[in-house]
Protein backbone atom coordinates (compact mmCIF):
# COMPACT_ATOMS: atom_id res chain seq x y z
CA UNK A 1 -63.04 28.19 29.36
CA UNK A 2 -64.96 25.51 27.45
CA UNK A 3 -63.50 26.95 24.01
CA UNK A 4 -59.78 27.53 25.25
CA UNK A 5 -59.75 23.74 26.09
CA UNK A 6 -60.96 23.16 23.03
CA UNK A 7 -58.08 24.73 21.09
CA UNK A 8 -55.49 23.66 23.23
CA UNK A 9 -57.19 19.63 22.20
CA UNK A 10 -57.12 20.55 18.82
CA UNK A 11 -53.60 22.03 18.81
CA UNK A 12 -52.60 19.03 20.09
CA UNK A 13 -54.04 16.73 17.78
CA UNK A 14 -53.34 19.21 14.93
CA UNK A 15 -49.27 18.27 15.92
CA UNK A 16 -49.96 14.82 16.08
CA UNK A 17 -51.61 14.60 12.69
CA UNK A 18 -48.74 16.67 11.52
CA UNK A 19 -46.26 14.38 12.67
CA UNK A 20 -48.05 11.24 11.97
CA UNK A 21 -48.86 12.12 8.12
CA UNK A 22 -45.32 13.03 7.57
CA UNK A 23 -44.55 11.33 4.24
CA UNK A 24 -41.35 9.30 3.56
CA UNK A 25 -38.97 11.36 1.75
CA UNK A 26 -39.26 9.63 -1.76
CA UNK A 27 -37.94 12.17 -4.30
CA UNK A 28 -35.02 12.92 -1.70
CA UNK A 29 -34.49 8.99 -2.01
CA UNK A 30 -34.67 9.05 -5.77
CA UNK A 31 -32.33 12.14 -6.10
CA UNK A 32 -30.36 10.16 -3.47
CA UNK A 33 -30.09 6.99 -5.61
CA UNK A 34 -29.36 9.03 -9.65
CA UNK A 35 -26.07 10.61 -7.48
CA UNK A 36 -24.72 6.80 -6.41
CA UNK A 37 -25.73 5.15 -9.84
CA UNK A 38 -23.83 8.19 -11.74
CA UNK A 39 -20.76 7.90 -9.41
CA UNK A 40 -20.60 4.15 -9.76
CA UNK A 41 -18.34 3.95 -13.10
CA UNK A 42 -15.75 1.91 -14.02
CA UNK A 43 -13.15 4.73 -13.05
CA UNK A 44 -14.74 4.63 -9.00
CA UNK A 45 -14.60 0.98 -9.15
CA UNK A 46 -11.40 0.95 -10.38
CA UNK A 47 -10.02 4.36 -8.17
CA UNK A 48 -12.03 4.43 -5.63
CA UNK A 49 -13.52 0.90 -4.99
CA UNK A 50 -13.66 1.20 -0.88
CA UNK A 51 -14.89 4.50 -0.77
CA UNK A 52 -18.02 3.18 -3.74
CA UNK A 53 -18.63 0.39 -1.33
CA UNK A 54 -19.01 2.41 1.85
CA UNK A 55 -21.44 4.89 -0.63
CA UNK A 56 -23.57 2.06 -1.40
CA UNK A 57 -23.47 0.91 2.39
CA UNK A 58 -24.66 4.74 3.40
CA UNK A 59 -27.55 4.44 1.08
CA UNK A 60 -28.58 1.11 2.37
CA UNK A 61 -28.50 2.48 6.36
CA UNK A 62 -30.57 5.82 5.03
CA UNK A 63 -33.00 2.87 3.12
CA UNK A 64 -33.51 1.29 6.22
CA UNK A 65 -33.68 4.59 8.56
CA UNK A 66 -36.71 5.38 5.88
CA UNK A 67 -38.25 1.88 6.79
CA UNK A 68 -38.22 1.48 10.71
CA UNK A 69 -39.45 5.22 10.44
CA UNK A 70 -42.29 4.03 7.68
CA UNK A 71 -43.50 1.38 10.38
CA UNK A 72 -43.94 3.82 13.18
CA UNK A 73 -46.98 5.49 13.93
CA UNK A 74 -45.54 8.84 14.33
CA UNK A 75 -42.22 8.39 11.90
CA UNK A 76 -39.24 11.32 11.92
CA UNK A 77 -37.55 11.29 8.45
CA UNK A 78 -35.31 14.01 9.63
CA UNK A 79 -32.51 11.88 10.59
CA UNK A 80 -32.96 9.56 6.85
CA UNK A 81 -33.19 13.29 4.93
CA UNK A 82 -29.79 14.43 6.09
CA UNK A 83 -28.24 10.99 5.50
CA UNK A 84 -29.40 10.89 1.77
CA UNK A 85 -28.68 14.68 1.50
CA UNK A 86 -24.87 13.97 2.35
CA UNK A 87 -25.32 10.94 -0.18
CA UNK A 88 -24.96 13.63 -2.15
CA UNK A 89 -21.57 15.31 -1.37
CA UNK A 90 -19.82 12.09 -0.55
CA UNK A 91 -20.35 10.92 -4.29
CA UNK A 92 -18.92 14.20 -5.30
CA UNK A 93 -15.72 13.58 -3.25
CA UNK A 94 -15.77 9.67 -4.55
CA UNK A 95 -15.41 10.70 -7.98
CA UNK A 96 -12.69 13.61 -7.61
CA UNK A 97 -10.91 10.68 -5.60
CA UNK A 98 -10.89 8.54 -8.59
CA UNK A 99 -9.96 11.14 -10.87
CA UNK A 100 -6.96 12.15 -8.78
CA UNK A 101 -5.73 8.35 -8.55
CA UNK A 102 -6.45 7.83 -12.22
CA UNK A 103 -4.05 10.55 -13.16
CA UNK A 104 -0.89 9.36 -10.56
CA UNK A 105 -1.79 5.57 -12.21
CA UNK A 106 -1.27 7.39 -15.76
CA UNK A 107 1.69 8.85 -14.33
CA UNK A 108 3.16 5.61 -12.56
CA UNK A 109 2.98 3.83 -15.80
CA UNK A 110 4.22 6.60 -18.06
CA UNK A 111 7.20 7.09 -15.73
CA UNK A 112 7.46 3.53 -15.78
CA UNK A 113 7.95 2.88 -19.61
CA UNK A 114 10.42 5.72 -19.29
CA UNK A 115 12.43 3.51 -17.24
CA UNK A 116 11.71 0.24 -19.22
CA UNK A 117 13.04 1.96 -22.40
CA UNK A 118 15.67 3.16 -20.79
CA UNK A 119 16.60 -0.05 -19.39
CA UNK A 120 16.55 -1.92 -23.11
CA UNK A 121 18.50 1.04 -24.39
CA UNK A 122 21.21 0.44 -21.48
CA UNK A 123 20.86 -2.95 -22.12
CA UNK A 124 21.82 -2.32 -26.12
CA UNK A 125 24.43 -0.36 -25.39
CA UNK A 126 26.20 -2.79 -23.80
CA UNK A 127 25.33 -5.90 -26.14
CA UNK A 128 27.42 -3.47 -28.50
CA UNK A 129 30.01 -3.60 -26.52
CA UNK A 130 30.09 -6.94 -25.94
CA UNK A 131 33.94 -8.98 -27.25
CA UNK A 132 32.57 -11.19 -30.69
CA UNK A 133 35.17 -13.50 -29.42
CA UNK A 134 33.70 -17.63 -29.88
CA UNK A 135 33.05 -17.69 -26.33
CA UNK A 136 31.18 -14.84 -26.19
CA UNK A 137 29.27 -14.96 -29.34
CA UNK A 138 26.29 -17.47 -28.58
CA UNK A 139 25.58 -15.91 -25.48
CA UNK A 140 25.31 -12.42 -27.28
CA UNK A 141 23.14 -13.52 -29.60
CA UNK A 142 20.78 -14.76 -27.17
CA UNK A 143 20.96 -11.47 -25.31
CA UNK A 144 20.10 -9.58 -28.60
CA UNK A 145 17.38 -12.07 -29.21
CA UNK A 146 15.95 -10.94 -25.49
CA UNK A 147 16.49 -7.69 -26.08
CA UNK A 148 14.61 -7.58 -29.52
CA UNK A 149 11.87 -9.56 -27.33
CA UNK A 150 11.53 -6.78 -24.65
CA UNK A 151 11.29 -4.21 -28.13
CA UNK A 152 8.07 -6.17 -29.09
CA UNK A 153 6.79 -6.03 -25.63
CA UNK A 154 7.20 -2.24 -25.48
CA UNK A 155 3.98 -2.50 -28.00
CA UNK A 156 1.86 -3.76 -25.29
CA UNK A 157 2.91 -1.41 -22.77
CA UNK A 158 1.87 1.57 -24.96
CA UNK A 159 -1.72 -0.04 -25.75
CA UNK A 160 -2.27 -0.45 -21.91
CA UNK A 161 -1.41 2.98 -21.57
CA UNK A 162 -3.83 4.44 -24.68
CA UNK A 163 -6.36 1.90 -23.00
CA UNK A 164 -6.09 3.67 -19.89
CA UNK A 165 -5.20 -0.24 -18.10
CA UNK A 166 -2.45 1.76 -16.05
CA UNK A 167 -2.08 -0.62 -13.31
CA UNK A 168 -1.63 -3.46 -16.17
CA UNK A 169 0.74 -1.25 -17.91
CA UNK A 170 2.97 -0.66 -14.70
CA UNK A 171 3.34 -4.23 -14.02
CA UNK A 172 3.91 -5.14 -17.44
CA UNK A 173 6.51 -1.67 -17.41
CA UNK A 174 8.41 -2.93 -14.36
CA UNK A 175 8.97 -6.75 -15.67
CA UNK A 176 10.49 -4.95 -18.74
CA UNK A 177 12.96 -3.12 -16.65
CA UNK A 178 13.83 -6.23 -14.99
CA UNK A 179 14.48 -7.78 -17.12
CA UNK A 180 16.22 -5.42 -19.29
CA UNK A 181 18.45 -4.88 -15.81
CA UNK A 182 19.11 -8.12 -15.73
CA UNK A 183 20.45 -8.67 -19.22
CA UNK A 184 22.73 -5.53 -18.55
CA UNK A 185 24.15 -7.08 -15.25
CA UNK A 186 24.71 -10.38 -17.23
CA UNK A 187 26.58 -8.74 -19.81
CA UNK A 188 28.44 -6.77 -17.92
CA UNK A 189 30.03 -9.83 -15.95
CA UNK A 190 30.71 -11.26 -19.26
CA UNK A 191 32.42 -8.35 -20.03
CA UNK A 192 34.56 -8.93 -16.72
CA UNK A 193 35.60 -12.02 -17.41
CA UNK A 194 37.04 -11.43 -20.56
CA UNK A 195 39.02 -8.34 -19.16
CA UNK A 196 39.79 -10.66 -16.43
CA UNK A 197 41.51 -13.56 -18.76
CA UNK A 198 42.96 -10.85 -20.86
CA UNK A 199 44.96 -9.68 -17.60
């Protein structure tokens, strides 16, 4: 009897030990904390900048989990494991985010200097047109000096683009076409006029 009470005591204590010794899960932590500093480039901070930050908040609650566990007596890293374990996967699916934004910015600005050059060209076309009459001729030479403007500016465009500053591109794309519009509709009411005063 003595000796069955005896291993049922030292059973118990044997679990307790167990638990109690259970080391804090450093290499996990480690692994953990390579996978967030690889994922944080400029492309996630640029793509993917709220789903970085909530990343870097995630490792900082499984940091912590590690800690109040570290102070107990009897601490359970189970829960802070499978937190930096999914560390893991989410900065996987943070940097095929970015990747997949990156590309539809490319795209939004290429489409955009599409439509910018389009726009000058448009623009051209009708500065051609335009009456050389001595009404007409100092406003068409200030909307061929624009024009030739909006030609220089196409420069920058393209070295955002090869720079991969999409978003700087775009804006820079879409001011263009604005512009270029704008010249077109200008022109075009010129145009009216003199038709107008030739009825």
């Amino acid at each position: 009897m003595k000796n069955l009470f005896k291993i049922i005591v030292i059973g118990i204590l044997s679990a307790f030990v167990a638990t109690g010794c259970q080391k804090a899960p450093t290499q996990e932590v480690t692994d953990a904390q390579a996978k967030v500093e690889a994922v944080t480039t400029a492309d996630t901070q640029t793509y993917a900048a709220d789903e970085l930050a909530q990343l870097q908040a995630d490792m900082n609650v499984a940091l912590e989990e590690i800690k109040v566990q570290d102070e107990k007596w009897f601490g359970n890293f189970d829960n802070a494991k499978v937190m930096l374990s999914d560390l893991g996967a989410s900065a996987e699916n943070i940097a095929t985010i970015a990747a997949q934004r990156k590309e539809e910015a490319k795209t939004a600005a290429v489409n955009a200097q599409i439509e910018a050059l389009t726009a000058i060209e448009s623009a051209k076309a009708l500065v051609d047109q335009a009456p050389t009459g001595k009404e007409t001729k100092a406003d068409i030479e200030m909307f061929k000096m624009d024009i030739s403007g909006l030609e220089e500016s196409l420069a920058g465009l393209q070295s955002s683009i090869d720079t991969e500053k999409y978003s700087e591109a775009l804006d820079s794309a879409n001011i263009i076409k604005e512009r270029a519009s704008s010249i077109s509709n200008e022109i075009t009411l010129a145009l009216e006029k003199v038709k107008s005063k030739k009825k």
